[in-house]
Protein backbone atom coordinates (compact mmCIF):
# COMPACT_ATOMS: atom_id res chain seq x y z
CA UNK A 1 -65.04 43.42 6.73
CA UNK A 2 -64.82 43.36 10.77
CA UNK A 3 -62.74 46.10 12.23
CA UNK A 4 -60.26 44.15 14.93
CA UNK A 5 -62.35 45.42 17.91
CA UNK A 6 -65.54 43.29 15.94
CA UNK A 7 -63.24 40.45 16.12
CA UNK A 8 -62.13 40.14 19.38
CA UNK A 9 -65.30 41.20 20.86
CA UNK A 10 -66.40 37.91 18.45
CA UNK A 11 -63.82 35.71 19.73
CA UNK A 12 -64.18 36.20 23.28
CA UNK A 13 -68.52 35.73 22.54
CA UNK A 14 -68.08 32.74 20.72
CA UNK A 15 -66.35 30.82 23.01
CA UNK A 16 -67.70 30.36 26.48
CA UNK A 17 -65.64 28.02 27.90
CA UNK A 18 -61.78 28.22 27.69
CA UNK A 19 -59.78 25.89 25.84
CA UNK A 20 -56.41 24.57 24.47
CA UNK A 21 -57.08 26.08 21.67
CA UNK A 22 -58.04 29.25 23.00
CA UNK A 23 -54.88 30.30 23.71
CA UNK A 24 -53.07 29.39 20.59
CA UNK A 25 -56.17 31.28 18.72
CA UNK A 26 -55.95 34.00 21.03
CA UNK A 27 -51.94 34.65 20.31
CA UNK A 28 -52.57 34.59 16.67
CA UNK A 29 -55.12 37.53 16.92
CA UNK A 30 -53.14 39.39 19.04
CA UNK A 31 -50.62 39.42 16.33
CA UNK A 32 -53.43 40.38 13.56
CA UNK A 33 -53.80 43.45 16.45
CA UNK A 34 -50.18 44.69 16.23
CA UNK A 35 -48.33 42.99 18.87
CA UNK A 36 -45.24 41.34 17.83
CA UNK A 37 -45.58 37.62 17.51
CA UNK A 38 -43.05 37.25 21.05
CA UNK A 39 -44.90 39.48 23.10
CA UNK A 40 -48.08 38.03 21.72
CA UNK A 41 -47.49 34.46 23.00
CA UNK A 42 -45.92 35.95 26.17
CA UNK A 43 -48.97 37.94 27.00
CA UNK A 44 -50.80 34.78 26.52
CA UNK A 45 -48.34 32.59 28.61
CA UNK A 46 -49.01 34.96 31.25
CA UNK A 47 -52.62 34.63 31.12
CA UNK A 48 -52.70 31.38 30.52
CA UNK A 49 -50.55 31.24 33.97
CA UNK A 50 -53.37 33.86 35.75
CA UNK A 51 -56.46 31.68 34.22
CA UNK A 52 -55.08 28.59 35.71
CA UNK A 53 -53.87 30.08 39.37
CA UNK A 54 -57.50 32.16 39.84
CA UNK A 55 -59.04 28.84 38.19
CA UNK A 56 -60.62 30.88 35.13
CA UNK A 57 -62.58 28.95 32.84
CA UNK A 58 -64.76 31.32 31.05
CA UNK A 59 -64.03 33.65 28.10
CA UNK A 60 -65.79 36.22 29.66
CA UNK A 61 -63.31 36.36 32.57
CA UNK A 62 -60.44 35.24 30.81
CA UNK A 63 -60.61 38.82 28.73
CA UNK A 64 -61.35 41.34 31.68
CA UNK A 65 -58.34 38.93 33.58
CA UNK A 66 -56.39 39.83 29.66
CA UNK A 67 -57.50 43.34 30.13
CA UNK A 68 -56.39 44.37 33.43
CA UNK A 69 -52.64 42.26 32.41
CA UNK A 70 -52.32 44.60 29.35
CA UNK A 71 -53.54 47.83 31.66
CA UNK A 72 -50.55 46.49 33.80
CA UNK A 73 -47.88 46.41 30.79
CA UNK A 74 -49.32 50.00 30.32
CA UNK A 75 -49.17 51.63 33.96
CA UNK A 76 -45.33 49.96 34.04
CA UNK A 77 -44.22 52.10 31.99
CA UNK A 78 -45.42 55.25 33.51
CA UNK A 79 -48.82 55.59 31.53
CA UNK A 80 -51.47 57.20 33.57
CA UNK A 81 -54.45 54.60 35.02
CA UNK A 82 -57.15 57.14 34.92
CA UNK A 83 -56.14 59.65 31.83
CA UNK A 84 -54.17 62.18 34.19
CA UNK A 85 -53.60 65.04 32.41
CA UNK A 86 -49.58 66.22 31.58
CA UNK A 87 -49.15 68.61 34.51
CA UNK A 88 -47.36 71.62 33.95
CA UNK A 89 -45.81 73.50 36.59
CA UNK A 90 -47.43 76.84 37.04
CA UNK A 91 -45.68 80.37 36.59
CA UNK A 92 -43.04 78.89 34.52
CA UNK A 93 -42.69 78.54 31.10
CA UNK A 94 -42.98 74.98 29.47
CA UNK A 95 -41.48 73.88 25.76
CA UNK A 96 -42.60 71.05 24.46
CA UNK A 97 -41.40 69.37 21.32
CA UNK A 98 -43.04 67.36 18.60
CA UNK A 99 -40.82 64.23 16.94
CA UNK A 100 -42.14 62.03 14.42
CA UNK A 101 -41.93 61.85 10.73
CA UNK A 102 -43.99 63.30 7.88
CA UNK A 103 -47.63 62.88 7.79
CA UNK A 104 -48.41 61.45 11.17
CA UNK A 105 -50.11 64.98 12.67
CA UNK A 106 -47.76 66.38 14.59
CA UNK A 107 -48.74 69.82 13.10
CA UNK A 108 -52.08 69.28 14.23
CA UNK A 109 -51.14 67.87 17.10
CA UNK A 110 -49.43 70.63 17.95
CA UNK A 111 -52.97 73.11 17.56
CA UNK A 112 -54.71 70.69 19.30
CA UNK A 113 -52.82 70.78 22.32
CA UNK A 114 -52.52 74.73 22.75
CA UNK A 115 -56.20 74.71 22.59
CA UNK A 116 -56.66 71.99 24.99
CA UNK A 117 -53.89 73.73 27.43
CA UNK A 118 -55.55 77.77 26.86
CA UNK A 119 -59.12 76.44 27.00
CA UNK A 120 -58.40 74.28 30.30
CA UNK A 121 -55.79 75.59 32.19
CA UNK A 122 -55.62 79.52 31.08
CA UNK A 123 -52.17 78.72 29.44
CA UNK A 124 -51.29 81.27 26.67
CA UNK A 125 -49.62 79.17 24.18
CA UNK A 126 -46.86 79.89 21.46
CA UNK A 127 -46.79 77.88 18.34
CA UNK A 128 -43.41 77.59 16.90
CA UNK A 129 -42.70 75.89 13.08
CA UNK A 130 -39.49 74.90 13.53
CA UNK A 131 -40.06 72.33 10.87
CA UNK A 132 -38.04 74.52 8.28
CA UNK A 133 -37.69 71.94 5.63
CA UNK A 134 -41.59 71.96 4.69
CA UNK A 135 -43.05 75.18 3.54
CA UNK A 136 -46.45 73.66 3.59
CA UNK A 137 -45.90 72.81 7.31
CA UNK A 138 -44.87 76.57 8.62
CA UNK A 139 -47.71 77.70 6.72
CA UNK A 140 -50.55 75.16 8.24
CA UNK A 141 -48.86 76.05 11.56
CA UNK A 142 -49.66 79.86 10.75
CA UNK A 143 -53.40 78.77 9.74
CA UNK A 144 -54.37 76.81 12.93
CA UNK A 145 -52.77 79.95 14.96
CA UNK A 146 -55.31 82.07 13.02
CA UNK A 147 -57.87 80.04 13.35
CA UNK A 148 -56.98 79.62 17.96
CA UNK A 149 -56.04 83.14 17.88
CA UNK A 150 -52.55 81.70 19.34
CA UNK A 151 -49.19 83.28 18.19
CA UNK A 152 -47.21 81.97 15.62
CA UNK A 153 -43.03 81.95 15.39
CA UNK A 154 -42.13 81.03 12.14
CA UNK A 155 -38.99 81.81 9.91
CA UNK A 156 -38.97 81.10 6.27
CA UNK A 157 -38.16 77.87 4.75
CA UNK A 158 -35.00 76.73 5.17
CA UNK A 159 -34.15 78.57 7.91
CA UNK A 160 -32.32 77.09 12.04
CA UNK A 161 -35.00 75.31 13.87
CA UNK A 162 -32.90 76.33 16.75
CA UNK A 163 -33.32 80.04 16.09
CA UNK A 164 -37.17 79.53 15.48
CA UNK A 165 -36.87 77.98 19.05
CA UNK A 166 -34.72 80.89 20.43
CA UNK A 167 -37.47 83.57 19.39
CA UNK A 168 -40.26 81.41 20.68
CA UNK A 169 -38.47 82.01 24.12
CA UNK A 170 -37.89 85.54 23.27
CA UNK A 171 -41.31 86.20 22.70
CA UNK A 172 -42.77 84.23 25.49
CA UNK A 173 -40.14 86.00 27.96
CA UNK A 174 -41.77 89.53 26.57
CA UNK A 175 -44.78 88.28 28.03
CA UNK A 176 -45.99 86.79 25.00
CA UNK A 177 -46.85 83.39 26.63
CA UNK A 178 -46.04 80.51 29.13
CA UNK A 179 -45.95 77.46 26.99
CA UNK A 180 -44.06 76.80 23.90
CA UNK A 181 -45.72 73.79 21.45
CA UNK A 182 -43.01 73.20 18.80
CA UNK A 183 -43.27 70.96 15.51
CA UNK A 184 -40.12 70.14 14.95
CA UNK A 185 -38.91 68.74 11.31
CA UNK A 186 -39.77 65.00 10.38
CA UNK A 187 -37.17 64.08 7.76
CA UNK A 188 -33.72 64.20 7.88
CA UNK A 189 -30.60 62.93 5.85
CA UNK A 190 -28.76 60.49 8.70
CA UNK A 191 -29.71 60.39 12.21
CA UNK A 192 -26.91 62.29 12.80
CA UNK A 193 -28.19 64.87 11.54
CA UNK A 194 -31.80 64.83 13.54
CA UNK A 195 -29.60 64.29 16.55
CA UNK A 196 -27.58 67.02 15.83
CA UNK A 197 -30.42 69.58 15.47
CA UNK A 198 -32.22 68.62 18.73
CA UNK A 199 -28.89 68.98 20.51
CA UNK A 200 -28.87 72.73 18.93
CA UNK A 201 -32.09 73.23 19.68
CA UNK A 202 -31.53 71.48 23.44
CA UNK A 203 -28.72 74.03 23.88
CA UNK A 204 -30.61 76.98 23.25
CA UNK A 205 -33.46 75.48 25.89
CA UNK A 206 -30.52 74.98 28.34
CA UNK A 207 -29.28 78.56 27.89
CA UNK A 208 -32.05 80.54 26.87
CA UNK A 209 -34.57 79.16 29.50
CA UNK A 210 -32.32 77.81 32.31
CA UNK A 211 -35.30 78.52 34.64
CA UNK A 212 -38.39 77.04 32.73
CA UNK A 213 -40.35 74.38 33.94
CA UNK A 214 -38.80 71.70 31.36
CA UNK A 215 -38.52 71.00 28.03
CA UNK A 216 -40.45 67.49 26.97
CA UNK A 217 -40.11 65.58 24.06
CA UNK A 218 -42.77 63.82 22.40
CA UNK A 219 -42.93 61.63 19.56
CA UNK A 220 -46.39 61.51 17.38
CA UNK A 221 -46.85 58.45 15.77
CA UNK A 222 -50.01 57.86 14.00
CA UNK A 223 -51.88 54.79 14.94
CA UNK A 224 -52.89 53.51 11.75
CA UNK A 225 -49.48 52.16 10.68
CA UNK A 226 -49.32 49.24 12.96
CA UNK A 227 -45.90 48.17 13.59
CA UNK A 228 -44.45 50.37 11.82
CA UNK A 229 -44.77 53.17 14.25
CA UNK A 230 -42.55 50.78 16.50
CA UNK A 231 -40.11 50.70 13.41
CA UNK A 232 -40.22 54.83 14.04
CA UNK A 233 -40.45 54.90 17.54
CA UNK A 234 -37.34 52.48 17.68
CA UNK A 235 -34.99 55.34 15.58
CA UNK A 236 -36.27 58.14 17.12
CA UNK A 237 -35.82 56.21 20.70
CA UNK A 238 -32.27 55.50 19.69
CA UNK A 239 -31.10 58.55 18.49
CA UNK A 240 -33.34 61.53 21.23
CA UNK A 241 -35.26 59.38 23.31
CA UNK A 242 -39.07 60.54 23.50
CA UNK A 243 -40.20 61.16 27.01
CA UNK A 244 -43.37 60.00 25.81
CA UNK A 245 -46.05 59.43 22.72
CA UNK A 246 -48.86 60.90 21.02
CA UNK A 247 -50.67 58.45 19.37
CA UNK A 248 -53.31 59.93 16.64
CA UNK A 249 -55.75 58.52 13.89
CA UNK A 250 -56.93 56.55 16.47
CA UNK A 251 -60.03 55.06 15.28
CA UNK A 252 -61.79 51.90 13.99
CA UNK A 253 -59.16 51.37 11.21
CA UNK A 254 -56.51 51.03 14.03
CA UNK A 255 -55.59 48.09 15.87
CA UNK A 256 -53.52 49.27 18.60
CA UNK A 257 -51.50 46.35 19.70
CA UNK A 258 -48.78 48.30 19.02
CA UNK A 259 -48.98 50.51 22.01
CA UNK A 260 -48.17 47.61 24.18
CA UNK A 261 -44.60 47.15 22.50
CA UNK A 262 -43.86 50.80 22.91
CA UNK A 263 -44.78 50.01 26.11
CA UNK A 264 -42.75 46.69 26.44
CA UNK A 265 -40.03 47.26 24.26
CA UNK A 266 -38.89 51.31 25.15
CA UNK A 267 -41.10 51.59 28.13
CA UNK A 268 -42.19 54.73 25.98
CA UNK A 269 -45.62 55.38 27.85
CA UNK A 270 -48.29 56.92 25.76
CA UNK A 271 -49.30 60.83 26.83
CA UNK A 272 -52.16 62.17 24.43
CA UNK A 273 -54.47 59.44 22.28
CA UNK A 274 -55.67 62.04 19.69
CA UNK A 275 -59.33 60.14 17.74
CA UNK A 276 -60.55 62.95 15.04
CA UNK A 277 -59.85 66.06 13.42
CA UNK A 278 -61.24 68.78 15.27
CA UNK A 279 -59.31 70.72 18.23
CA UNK A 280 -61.18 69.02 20.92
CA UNK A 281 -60.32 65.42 19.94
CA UNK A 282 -57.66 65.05 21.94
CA UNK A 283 -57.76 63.14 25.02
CA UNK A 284 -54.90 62.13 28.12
CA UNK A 285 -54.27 58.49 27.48
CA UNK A 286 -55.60 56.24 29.80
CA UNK A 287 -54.63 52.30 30.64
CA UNK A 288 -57.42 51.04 31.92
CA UNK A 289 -59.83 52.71 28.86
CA UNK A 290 -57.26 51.52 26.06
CA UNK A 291 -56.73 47.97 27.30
CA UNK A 292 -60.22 47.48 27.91
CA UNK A 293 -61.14 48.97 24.43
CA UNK A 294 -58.56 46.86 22.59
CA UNK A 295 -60.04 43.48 24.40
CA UNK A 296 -63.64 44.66 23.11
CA UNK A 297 -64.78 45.34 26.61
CA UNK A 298 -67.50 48.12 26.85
CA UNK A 299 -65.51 50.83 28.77
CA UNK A 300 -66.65 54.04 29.40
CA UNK A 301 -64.23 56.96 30.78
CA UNK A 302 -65.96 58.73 33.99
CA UNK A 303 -64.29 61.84 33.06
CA UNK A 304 -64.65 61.86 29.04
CA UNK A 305 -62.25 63.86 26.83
């Protein structure tokens, strides 16, 4: 069975010429890719509007023309063009946040980044588990710490994310570290009560750590779910709104279309594409190196992970 990228690298080699019924063909595989069926025929519209202006009438064209639109859609949002990495301001301390629900690696996500950020950039990371309502989730937390040699806040299970979040800061002002990764909790009654527990833990940031260099939020979603990580993204937009994604599991299983309607719908731009298991698979996301992989163009990054 052909992963998505097989197919559209097929359709786009299989048809030389452009016509009519390129388009309509076209629209229907970008649905099969994860974009909604009304962005799908309005990407199209739009290239079918480019093709005809620029006089396009080869496939081969027609999908870098495709490629740089949907890089476009990207950068519009605020995603980076050439994989810029998240800067954080230096001599402060920075707390990021992890949103998403159960099972999409934000746990991981979270290990992956404080190695990325120590092994870099010198940062001395703090992992906090303030995802209290999962006992497994505090105690993978603990084993990837191990594992980095990165501290580890934890309180047992059941306890305040808030107050998890409050010692983090504590220990990082006792010169325990400069950046705070937190995995917050992914399942909650209501909304009300998520919102409710990142305004408790927002307070604490405001009060505890009036003079950091920012607390960012970012929502994990895990690529392989197709649109229903925009059915996620759209309750966690509505109720915190994410500064940003991390998009993970990103490999030949995943289509990816659904990256442009964060990108179209929230103007939630993608931060991290994460594309295996191990620490170093983590990469800044880049616009030009996504569209052109989701098209089936052969793009290489010049600066690789």
């Amino acid at each position: 069975m052909l992963s998505f990228r097989e197919k559209i690298k097929k359709f786009f080699g299989l048809q030389a010429k452009i016509e009519e019924a390129f388009f309509e063909d076209l629209a229907d595989l970008l649905i099969e890719g994860d974009f909604g069926a009304a962005e799908a025929w309005q990407t199209v519209e739009e290239l079918r509007g480019l093709c005809k202006k620029r006089k396009i009438a080869e496939s081969g064209e027609a999908r870098e023309t495709l490629a740089s639109l949907l890089a476009g859609k990207l950068l519009a949002c605020g995603g980076s063009a050439a994989g810029g990495e998240f800067a954080l301001p230096p001599g402060t301390l920075q707390i990021i946040l992890l949103l998403g629900v159960n099972g999409v690696g934000k746990t991981t996500s979270a290990a992956k980044l404080a190695s990325r950020f120590r092994e870099r950039y010198g940062r001395k990371p703090i992992l906090a588990a303030a995802d209290t309502f999962r006992a497994a989730a505090i105690e993978q937390l603990k084993i990837h710490g191990e594992r980095l040699g990165v501290r580890v806040v934890a309180h047992q299970r059941g306890g305040d994310p808030a107050a998890v979040i409050y010692d983090a800061i504590e220990a990082a002002r006792a010169g325990g570290g400069d950046l705070i990764i937190a995995d917050t909790a992914g399942r909650m009654h209501t909304k009300n009560a998520l919102v409710e527990e990142l305004k408790k833990i927002d307070r604490v940031v405001e009060t505890k750590a009036a003079d950091t260099g920012g607390c960012v939020k970012w929502l994990v979603l895990d690529a392989t779910t197709g649109r229903n990580a925009l059915a996620q993204a759209e309750v966690f937009h509505s109720a915190v709104k994410p500064d940003g994604v991390i998009l993970t599991k990103y490999d030949s299983t995943a289509r990816g279309g659904v990256v442009f309607s964060l990108a179209g719908t929230l103007s939630l731009p993608v931060i991290y594409i994460c594309d295996g298991e191990k620490y170093e698979d983590i990469r800044p996301f880049d616009a030009s190196r996504f569209a052109g992989e989701f098209t089936g163009l052969d793009y290489q990054a010049e600066n690789g992970k």
